[in-house]
C-alpha atoms as a PDB file:
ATOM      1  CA  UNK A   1       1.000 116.791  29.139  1.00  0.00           C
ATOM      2  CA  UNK A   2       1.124 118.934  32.179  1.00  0.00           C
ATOM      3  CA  UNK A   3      -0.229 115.862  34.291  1.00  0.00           C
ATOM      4  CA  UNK A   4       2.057 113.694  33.186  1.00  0.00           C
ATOM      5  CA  UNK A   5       5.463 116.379  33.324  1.00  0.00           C
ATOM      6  CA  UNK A   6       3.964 116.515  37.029  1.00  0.00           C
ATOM      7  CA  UNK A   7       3.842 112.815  37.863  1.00  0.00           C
ATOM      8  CA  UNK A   8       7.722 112.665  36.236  1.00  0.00           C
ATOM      9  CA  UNK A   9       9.507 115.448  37.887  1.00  0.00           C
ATOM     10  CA  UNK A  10       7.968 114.301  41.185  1.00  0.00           C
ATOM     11  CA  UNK A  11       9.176 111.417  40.785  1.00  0.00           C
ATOM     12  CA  UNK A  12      12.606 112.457  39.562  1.00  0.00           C
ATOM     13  CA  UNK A  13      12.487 114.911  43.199  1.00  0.00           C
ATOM     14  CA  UNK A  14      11.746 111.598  45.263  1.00  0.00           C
ATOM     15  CA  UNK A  15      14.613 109.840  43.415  1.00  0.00           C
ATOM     16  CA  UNK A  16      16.897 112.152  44.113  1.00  0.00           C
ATOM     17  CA  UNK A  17      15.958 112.574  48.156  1.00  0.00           C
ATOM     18  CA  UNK A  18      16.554 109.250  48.174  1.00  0.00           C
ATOM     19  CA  UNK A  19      19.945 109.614  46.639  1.00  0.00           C
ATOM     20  CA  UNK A  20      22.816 110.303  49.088  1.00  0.00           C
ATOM     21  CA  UNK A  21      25.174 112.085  46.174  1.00  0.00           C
ATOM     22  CA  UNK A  22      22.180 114.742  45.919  1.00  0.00           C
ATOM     23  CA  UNK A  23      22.794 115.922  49.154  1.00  0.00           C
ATOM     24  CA  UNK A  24      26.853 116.555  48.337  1.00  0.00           C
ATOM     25  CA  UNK A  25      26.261 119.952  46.775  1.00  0.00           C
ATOM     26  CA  UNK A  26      23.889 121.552  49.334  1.00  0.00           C
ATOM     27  CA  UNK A  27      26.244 120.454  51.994  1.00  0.00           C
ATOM     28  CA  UNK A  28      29.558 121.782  49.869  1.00  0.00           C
ATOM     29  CA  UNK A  29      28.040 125.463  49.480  1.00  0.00           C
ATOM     30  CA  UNK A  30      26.946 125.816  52.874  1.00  0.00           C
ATOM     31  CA  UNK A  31      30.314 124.583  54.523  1.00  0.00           C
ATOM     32  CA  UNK A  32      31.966 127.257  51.801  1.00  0.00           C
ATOM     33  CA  UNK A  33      29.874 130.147  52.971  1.00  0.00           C
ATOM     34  CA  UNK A  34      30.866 129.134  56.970  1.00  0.00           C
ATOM     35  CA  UNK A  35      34.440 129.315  55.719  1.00  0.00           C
ATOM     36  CA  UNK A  36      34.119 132.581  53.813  1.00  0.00           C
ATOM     37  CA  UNK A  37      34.961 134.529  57.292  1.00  0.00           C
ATOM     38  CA  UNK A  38      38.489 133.653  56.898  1.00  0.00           C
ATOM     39  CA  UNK A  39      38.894 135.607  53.742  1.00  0.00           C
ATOM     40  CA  UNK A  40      36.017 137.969  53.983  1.00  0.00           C
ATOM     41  CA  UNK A  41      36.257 139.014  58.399  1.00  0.00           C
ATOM     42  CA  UNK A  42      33.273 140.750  59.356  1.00  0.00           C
ATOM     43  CA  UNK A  43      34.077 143.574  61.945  1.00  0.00           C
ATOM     44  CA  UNK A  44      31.122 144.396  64.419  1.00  0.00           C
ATOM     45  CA  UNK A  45      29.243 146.928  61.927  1.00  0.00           C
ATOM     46  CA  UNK A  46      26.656 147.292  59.325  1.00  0.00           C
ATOM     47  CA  UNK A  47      28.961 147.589  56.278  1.00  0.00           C
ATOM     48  CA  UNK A  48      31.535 145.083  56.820  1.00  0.00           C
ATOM     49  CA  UNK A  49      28.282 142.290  56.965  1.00  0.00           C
ATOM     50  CA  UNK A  50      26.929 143.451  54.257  1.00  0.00           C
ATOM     51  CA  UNK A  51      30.044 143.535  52.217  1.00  0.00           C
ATOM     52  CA  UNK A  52      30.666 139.985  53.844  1.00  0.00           C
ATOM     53  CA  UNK A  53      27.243 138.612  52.037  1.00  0.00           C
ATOM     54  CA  UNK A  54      27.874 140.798  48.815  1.00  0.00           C
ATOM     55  CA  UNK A  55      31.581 138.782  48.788  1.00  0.00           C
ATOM     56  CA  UNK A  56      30.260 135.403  50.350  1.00  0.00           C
ATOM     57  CA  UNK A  57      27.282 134.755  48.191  1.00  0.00           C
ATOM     58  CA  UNK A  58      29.127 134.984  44.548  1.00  0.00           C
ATOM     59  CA  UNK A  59      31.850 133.340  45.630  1.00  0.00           C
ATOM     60  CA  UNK A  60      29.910 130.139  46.873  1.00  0.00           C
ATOM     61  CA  UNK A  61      26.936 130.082  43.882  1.00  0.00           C
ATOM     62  CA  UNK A  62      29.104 131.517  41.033  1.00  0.00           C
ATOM     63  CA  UNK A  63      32.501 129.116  41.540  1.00  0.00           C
ATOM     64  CA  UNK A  64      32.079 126.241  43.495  1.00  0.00           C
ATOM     65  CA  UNK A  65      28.149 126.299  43.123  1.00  0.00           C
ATOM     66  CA  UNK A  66      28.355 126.721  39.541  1.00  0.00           C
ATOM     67  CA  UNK A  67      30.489 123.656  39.317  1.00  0.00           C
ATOM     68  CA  UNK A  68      28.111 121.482  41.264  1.00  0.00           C
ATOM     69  CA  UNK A  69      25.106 122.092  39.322  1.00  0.00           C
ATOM     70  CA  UNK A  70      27.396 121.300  35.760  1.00  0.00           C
ATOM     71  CA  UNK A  71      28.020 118.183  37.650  1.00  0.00           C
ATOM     72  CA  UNK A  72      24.663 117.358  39.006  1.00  0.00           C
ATOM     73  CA  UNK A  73      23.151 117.982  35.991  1.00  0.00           C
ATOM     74  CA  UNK A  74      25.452 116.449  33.561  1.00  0.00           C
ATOM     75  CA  UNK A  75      24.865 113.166  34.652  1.00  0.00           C
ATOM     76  CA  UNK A  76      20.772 113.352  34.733  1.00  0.00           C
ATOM     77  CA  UNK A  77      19.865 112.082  31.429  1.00  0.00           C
ATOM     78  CA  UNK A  78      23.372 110.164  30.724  1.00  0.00           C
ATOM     79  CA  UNK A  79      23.138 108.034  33.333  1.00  0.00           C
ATOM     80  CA  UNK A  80      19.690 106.865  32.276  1.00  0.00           C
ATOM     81  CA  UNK A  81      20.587 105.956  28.848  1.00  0.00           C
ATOM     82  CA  UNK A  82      24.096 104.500  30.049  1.00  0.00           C
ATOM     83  CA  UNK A  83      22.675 102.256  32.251  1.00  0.00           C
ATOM     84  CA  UNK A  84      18.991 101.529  30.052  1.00  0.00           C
ATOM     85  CA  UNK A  85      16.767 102.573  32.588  1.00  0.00           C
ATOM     86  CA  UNK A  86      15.332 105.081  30.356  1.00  0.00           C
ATOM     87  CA  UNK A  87      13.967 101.672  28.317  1.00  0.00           C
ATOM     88  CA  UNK A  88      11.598 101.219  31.340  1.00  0.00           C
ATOM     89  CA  UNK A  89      10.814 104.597  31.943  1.00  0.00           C
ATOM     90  CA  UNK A  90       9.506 105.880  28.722  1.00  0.00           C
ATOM     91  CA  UNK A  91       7.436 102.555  28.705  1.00  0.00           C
ATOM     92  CA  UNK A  92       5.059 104.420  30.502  1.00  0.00           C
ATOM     93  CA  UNK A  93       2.513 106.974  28.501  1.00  0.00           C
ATOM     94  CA  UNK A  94       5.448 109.303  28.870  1.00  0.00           C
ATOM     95  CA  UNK A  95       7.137 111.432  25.548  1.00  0.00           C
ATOM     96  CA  UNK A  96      10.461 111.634  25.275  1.00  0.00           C
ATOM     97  CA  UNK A  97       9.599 115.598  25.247  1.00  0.00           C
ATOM     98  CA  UNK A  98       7.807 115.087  28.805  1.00  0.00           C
ATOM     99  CA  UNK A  99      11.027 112.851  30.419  1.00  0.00           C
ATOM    100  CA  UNK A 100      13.448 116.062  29.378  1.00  0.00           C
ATOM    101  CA  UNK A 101      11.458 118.164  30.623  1.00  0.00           C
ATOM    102  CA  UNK A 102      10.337 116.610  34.119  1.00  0.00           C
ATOM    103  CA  UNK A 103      14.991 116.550  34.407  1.00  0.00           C
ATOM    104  CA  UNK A 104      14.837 120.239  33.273  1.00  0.00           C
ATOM    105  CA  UNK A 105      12.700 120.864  35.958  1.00  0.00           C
ATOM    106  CA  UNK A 106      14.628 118.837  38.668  1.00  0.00           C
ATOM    107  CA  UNK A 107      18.003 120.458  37.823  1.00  0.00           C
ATOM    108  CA  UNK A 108      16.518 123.886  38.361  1.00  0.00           C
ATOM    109  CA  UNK A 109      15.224 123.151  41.297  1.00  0.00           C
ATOM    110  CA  UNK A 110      18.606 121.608  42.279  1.00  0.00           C
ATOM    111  CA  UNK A 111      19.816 125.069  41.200  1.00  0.00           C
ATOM    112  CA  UNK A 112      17.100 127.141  43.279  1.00  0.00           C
ATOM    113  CA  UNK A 113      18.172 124.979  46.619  1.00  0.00           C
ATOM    114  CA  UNK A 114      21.607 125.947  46.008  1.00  0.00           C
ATOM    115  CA  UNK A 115      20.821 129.676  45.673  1.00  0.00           C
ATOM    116  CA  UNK A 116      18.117 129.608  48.817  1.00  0.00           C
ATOM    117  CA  UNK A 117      20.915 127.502  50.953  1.00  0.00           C
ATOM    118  CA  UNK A 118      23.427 130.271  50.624  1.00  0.00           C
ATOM    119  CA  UNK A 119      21.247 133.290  51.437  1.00  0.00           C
ATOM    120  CA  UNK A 120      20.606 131.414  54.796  1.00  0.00           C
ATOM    121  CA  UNK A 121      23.845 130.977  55.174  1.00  0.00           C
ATOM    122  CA  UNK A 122      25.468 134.168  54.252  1.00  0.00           C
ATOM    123  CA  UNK A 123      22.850 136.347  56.136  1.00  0.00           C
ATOM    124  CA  UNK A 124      23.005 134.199  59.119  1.00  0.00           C
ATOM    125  CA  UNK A 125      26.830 134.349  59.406  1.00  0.00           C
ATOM    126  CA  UNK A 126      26.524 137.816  58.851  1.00  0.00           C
ATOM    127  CA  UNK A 127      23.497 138.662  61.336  1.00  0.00           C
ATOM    128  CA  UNK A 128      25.417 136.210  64.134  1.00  0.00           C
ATOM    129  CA  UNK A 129      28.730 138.390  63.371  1.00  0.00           C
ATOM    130  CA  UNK A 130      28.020 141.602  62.763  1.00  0.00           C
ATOM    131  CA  UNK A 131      25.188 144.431  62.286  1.00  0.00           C
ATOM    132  CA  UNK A 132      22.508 144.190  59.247  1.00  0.00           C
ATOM    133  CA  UNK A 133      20.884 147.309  60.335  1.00  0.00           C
ATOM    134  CA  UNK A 134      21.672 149.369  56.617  1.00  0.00           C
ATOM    135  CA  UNK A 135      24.107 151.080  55.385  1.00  0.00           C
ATOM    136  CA  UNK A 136      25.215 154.225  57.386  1.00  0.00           C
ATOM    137  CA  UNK A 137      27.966 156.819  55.536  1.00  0.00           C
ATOM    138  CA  UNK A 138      28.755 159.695  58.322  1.00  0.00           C
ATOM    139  CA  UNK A 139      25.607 158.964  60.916  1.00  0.00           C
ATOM    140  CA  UNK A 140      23.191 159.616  58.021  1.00  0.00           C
ATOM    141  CA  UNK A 141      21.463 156.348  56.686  1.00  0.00           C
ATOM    142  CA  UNK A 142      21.801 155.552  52.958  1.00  0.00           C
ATOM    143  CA  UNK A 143      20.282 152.215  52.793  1.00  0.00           C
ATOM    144  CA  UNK A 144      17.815 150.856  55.263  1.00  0.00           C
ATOM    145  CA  UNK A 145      17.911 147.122  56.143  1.00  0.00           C
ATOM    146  CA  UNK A 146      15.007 146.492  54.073  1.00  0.00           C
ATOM    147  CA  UNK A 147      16.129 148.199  51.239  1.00  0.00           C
ATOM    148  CA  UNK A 148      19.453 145.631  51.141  1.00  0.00           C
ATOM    149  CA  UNK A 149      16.850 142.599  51.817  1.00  0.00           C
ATOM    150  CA  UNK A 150      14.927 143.670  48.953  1.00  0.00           C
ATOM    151  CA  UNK A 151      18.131 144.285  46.433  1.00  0.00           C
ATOM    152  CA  UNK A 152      19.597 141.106  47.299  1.00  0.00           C
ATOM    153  CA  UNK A 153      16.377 139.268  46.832  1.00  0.00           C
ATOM    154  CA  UNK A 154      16.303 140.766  43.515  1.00  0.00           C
ATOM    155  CA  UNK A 155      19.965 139.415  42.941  1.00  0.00           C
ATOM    156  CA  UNK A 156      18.690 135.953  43.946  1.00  0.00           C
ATOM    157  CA  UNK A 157      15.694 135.944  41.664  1.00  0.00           C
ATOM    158  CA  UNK A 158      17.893 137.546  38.555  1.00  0.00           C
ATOM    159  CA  UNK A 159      20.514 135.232  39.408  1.00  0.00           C
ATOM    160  CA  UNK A 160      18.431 131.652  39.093  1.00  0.00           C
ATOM    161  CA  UNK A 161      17.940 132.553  35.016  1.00  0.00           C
ATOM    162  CA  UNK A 162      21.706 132.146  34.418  1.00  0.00           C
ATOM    163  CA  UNK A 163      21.334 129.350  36.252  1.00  0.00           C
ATOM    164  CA  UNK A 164      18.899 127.733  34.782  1.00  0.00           C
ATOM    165  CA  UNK A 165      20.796 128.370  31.597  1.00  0.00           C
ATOM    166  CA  UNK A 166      23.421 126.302  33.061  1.00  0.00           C
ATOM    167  CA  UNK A 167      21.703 123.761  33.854  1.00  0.00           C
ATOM    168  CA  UNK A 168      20.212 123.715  30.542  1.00  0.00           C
ATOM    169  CA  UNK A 169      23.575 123.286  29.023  1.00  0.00           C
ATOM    170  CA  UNK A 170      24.478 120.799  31.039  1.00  0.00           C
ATOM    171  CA  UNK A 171      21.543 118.428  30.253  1.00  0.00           C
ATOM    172  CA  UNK A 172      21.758 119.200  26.507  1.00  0.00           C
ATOM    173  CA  UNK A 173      25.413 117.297  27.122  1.00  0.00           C
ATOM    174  CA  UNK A 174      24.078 114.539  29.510  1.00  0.00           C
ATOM    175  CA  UNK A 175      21.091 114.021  26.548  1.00  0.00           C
ATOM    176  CA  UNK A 176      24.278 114.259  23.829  1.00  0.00           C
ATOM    177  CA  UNK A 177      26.366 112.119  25.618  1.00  0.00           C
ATOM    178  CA  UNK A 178      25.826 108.541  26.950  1.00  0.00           C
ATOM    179  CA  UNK A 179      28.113 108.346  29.394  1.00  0.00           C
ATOM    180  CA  UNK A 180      28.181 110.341  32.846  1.00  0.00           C
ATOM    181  CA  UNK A 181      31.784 110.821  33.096  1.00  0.00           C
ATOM    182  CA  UNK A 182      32.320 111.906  29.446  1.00  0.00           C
ATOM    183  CA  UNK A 183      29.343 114.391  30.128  1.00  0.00           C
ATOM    184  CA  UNK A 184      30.433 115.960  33.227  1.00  0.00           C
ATOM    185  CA  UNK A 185      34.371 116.131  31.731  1.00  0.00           C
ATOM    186  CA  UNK A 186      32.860 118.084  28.565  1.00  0.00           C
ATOM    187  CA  UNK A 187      30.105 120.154  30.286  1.00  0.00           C
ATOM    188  CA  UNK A 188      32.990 121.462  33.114  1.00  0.00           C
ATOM    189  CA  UNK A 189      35.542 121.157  29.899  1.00  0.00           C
ATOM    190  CA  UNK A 190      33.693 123.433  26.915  1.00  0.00           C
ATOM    191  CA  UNK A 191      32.998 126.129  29.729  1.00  0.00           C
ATOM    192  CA  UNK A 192      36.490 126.462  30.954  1.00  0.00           C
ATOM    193  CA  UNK A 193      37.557 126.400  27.130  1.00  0.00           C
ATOM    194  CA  UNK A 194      34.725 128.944  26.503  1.00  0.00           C
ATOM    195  CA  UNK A 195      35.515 131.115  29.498  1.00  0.00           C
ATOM    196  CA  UNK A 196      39.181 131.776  28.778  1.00  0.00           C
ATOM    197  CA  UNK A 197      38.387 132.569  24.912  1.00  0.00           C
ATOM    198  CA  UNK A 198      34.962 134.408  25.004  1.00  0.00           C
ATOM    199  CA  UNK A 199      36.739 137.811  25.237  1.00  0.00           C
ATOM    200  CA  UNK A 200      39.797 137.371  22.553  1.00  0.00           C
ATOM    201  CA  UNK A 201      36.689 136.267  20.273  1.00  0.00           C
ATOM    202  CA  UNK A 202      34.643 138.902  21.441  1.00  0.00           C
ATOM    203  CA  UNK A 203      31.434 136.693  21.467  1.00  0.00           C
ATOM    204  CA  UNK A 204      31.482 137.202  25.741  1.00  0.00           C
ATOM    205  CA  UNK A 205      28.360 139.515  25.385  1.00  0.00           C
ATOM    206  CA  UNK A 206      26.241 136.784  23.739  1.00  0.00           C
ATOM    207  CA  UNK A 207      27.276 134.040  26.714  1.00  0.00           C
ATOM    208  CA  UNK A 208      25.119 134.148  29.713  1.00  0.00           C
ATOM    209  CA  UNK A 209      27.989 133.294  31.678  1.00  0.00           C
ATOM    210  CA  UNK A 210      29.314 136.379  31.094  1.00  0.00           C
ATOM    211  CA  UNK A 211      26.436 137.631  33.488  1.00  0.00           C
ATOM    212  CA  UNK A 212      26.613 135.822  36.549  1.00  0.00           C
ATOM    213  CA  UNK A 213      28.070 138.260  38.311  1.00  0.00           C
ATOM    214  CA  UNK A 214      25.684 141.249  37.174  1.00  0.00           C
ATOM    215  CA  UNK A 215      22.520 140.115  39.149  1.00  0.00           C
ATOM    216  CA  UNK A 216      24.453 141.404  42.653  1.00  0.00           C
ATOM    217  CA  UNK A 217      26.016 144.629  41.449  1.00  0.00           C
ATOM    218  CA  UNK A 218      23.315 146.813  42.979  1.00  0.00           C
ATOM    219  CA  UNK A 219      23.929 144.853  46.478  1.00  0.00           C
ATOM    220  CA  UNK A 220      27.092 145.204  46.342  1.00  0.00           C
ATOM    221  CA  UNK A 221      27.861 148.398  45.341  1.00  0.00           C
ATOM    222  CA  UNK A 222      24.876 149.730  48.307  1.00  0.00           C
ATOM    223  CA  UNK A 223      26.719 148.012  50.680  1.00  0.00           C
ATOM    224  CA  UNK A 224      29.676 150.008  49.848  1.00  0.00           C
ATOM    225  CA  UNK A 225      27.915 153.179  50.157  1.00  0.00           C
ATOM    226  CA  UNK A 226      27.290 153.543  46.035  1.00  0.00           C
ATOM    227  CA  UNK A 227      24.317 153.807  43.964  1.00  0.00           C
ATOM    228  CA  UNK A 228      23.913 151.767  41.263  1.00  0.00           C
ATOM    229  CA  UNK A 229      21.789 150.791  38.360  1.00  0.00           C
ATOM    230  CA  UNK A 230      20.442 147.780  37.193  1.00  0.00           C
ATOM    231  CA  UNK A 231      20.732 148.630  33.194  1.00  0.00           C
ATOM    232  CA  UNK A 232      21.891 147.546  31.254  1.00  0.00           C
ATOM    233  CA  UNK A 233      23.290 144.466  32.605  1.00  0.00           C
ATOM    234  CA  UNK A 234      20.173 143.234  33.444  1.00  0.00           C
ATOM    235  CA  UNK A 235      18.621 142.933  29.995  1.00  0.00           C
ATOM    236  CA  UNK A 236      21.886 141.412  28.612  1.00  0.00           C
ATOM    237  CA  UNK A 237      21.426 138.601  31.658  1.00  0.00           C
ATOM    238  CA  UNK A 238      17.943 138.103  31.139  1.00  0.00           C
ATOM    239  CA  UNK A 239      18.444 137.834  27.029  1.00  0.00           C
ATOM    240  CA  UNK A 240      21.288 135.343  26.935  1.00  0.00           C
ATOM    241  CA  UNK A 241      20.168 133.639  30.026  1.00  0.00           C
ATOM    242  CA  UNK A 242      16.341 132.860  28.207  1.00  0.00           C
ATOM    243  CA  UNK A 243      17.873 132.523  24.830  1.00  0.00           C
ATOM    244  CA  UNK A 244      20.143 129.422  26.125  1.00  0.00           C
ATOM    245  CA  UNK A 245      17.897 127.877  28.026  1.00  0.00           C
ATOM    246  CA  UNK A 246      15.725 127.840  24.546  1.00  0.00           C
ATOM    247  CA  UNK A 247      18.265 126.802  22.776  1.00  0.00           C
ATOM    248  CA  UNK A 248      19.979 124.284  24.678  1.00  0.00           C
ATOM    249  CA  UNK A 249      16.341 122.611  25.446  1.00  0.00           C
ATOM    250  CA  UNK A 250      15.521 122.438  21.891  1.00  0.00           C
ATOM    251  CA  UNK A 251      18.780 120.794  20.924  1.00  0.00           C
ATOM    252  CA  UNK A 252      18.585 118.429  23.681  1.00  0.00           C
ATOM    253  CA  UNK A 253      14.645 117.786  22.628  1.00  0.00           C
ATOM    254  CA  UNK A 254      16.039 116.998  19.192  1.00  0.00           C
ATOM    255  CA  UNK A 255      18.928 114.449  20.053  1.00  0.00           C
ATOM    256  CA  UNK A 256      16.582 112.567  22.009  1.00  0.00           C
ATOM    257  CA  UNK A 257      13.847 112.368  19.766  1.00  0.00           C
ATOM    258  CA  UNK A 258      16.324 111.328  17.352  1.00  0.00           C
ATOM    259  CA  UNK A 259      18.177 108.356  19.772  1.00  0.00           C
ATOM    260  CA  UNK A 260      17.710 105.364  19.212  1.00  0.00           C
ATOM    261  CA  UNK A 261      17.188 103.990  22.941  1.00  0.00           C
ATOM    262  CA  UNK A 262      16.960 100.152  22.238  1.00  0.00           C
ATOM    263  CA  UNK A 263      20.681 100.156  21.976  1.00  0.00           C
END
């Protein structure tokens, strides 16, 4: 099983180098972090690049970046059953099990680039602009450069579950839905619905979207000055964020074990 989940998502990454609209989002959230100057400025001093990088890194993965990877992976499975190329494909001594999986794999690593992409960016802008030498308060040092590398690298790792989760959602859509428009509209749609109702229901502590903003509190608040803890946000992120991508996997499993692909 592993061997052949190998041979599929490899050849779902070589597909999609070869693809032109794969390169859209990576392009999107790096020009977004080069324009986050304008409403973040960075002065000539430690704090003001760190808070530039604890502003310019949510903003890019958790709105616009966000978006992308709902799109990206919305139309994975969809357009492979819309089109009947997933006839040929599972031809092959491939389970229908294996296929999802091998595009589960290729949207998070869609979702990694995205994350890796903006750290470069943000902490190059910032390093080219201004000071990343820690966090000073009064001429005595409170953070040490290191110590912000290490929390934001945290933040990145922490981050990727809710993303993952995303994408997870997304392709449980694209395997529910035949067609690629109708499963981007509802995967962007049902999370903007869910979004704006989660807290008048009060069921936003059991959505991992509800989290994405938890894995840089520490960052941010040090570069500010602040201490900060990581409970207990981060258990609520990492419980949601596993329990969808579960979830969402199974259900998508299910529906396509269940389709009838010769129609």
């Amino acid at each position: 099983m592993i061997h052949r989940v190998g041979n599929a998502y490899l050849v779902e990454c070589i597909k999609a180098m070869r693809s032109k609209s794969a390169y859209v989002g990576p392009v999107l959230v790096v020009v977004m972090a080069a324009f986050a100057p304008l409403m973040q400025p960075i002065r000539e001093d430690s704090a003001s690049a760190y808070a530039f990088v604890a502003f310019a890194t949510p903003m890019a993965l958790n709105l616009l970046g966000l978006l992308l990877i709902l799109t990206y992976c919305a139309g994975l499975v969809s357009s492979e059953t819309s089109n009947g190329t997933i006839r040929m494909i599972l031809v092959r001594p491939l389970h229908r099990h294996e296929f999802l999986i091998a595009k589960l794999l290729h949207g998070m690593t869609y979702a990694a680039l995205l994350t890796v992409l903006v750290a470069l960016a943000t902490w190059s802008i910032a390093a080219l602009r201004g000071k990343l030498d820690g966090v000073e308060y009064g001429g005595e040092m409170l953070y040490t450069s290191t110590h912000m590398i290490a929390m934001y690298g945290l933040g990145a790792l922490v981050v990727l579950l809710p993303q993952f989760a995303a994408v997870s959602y997304a392709l449980m859509l694209s395997t529910l839905v035949r067609s690629t428009g109708a499963a981007v509209g509802a995967a962007i749609g049902i999370w903007i619905v869910l979004d704006a109702v989660k807290y008048p229901l009060h069921v936003a502590p059991f959505l991992f979207s509800t989290y994405l903003e938890s894995p840089w509190y520490v960052f941010t608040m040090n570069s500010e000055g602040i201490d900060a803890s990581w409970t207990p946000e981060l258990y609520y992120c990492l419980a949601t964020s596993l329990g969808s991508i579960v979830v969402f996997t199974a259900i998508a499993i299910y529906a396509l074990r269940r389709r009838n692909i010769q129609s």
